[in-house]
Protein backbone atom coordinates (compact mmCIF):
# COMPACT_ATOMS: atom_id res chain seq x y z
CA UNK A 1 0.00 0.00 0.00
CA UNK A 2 1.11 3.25 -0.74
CA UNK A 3 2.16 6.23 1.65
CA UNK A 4 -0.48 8.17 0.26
CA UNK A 5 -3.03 5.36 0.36
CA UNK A 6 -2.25 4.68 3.95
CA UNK A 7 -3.13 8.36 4.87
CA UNK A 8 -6.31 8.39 3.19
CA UNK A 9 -7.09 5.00 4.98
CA UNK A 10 -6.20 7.19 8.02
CA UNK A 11 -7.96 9.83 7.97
CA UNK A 12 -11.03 7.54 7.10
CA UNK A 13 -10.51 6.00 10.64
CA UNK A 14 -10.42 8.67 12.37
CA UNK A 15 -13.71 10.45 10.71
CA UNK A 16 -15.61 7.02 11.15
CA UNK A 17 -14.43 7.17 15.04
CA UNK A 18 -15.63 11.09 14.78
CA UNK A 19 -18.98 10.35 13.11
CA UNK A 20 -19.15 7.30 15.68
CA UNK A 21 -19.17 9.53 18.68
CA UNK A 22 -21.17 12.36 17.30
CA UNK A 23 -23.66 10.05 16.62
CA UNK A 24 -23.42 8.06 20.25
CA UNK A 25 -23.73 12.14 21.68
CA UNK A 26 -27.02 12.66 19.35
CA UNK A 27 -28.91 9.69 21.23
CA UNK A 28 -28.08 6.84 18.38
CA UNK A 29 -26.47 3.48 19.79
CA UNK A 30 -23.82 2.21 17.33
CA UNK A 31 -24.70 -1.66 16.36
CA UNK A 32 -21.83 -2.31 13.77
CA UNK A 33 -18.67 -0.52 12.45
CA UNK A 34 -17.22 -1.09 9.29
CA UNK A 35 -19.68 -3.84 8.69
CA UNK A 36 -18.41 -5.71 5.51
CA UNK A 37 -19.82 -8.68 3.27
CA UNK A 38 -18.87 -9.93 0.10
CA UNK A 39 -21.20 -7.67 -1.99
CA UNK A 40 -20.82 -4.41 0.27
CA UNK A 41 -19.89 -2.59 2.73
CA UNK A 42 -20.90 0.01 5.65
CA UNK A 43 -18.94 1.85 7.50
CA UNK A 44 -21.73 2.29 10.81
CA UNK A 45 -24.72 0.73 11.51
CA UNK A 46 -26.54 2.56 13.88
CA UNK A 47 -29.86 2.52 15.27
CA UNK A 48 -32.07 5.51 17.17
CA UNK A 49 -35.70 4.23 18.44
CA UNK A 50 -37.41 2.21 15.96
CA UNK A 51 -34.81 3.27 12.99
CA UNK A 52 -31.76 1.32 11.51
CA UNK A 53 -29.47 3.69 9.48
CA UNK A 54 -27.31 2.67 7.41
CA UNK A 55 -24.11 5.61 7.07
CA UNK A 56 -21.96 5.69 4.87
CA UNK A 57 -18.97 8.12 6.32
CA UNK A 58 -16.69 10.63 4.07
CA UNK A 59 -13.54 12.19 4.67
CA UNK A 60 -12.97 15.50 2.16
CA UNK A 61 -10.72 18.39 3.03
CA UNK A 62 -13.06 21.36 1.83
CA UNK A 63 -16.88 21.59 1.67
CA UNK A 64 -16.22 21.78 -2.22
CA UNK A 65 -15.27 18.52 -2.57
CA UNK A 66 -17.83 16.74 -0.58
CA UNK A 67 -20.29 17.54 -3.43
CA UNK A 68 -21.43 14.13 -4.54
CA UNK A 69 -19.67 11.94 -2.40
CA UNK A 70 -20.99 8.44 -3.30
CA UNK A 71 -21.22 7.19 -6.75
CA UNK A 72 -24.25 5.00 -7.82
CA UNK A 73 -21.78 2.07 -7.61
CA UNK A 74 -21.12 2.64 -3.87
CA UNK A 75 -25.08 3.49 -3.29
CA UNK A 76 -25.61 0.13 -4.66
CA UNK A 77 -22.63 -1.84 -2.33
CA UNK A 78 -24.01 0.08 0.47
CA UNK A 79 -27.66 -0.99 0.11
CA UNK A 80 -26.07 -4.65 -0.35
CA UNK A 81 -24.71 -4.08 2.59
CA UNK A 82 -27.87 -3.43 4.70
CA UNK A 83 -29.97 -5.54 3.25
CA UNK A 84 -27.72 -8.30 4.05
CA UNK A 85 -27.19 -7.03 7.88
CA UNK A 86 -31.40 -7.47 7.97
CA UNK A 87 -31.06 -10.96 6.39
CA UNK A 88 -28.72 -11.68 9.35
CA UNK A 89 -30.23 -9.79 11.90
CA UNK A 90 -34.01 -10.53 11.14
CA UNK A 91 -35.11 -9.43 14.83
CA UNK A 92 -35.06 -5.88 13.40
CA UNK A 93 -37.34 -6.79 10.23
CA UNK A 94 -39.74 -8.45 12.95
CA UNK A 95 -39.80 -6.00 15.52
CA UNK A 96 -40.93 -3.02 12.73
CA UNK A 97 -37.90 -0.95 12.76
CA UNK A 98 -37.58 1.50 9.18
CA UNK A 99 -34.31 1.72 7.47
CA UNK A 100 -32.65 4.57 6.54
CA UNK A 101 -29.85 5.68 4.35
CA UNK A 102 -27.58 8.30 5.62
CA UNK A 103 -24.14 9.85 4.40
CA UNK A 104 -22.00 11.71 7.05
CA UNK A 105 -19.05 14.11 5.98
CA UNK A 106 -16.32 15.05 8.05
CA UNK A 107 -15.20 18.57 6.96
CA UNK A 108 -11.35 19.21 7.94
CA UNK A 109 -10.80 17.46 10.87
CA UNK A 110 -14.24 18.44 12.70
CA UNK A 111 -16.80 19.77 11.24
CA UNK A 112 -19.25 17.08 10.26
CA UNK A 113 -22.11 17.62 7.96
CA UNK A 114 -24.79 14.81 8.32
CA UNK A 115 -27.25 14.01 5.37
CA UNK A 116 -29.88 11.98 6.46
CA UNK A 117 -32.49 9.15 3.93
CA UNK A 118 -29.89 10.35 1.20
CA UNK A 119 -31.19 7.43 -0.98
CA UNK A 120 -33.61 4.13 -0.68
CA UNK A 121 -32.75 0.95 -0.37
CA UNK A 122 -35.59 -1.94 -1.22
C-alpha cells in the first residue's frame, strides 16, 4: 500500500471514530462498524428508536469537494450491505424498525455535515 493510500485510509478511521461519537452524543447506539460482506460494505450501523441507518462516512478536506460523495456504484454496495445485515439480523425486520440511508461528511478534521435518507434501499 502506498504512503499516500495509507493516509487516506487514516484519515477515514479517524472520521468514522468522529462520526461514531457524534452520533453516540445525538442519542443513536452504534450496532456495527465497518460492517463488511462480500457484496458491500458500511462503515456504521446505527440505530435511534425504531430506525436502523445505514451511514456511509466521508472524509474530504473542503466543503467543495464533498459535493457528490458516493457514486451509484457505492449506493448500490451500500444498500447490499444493509440488506444483508437485515437478512442476518431478522429481529429488526420483525420487531418493525424502518431503514434509513444516511451519508455523514467530516469537513477538515471536525466539522461534520450529516445528510440523512440520502437514498432508498428496497
Amino acid at each position: 500500500m502506498t504512503e499516500r493510500r495509507q493516509r487516506a485510509e487514516r484519515a477515514g478511521r479517524r472520521a468514522e471514530t468522529l462520526v461514531a461519537l457524534y452520533l453516540r452524543l445525538t442519542g443513536h447506539r452504534i450496532v456495527a462498524q465497518r460492517y463488511k460482506t462480500r457484496s458491500g460494505e458500511a462503515d456504521l450501523i446505527a440505530r435511534r428508536g425504531r430506525t436502523l441507518i445505514i451511514i456511509e462516512v466521508k472524509q474530504r478536506a473542503r466543503a467543495d469537494h464533498a459535493v457528490d460523495p458516493v457514486t451509484a456504484r457505492s449506493e448500490e454496495r451500500i444498500i447490499r450491505a444493509g440488506e444483508q445485515f437485515l437478512s442476518r439480523h431478522p429481529h429488526y425486520v420483525e420487531a418493525g424498525y424502518a431503514l434509513r440511508y444516511d451519508i455523514v461528511i467530516v469537513l477538515g478534521r471536525w466539522r461534520i455535515r450529516h445528510q440523512r435518507d440520502m437514498f432508498r434501499g428496497w
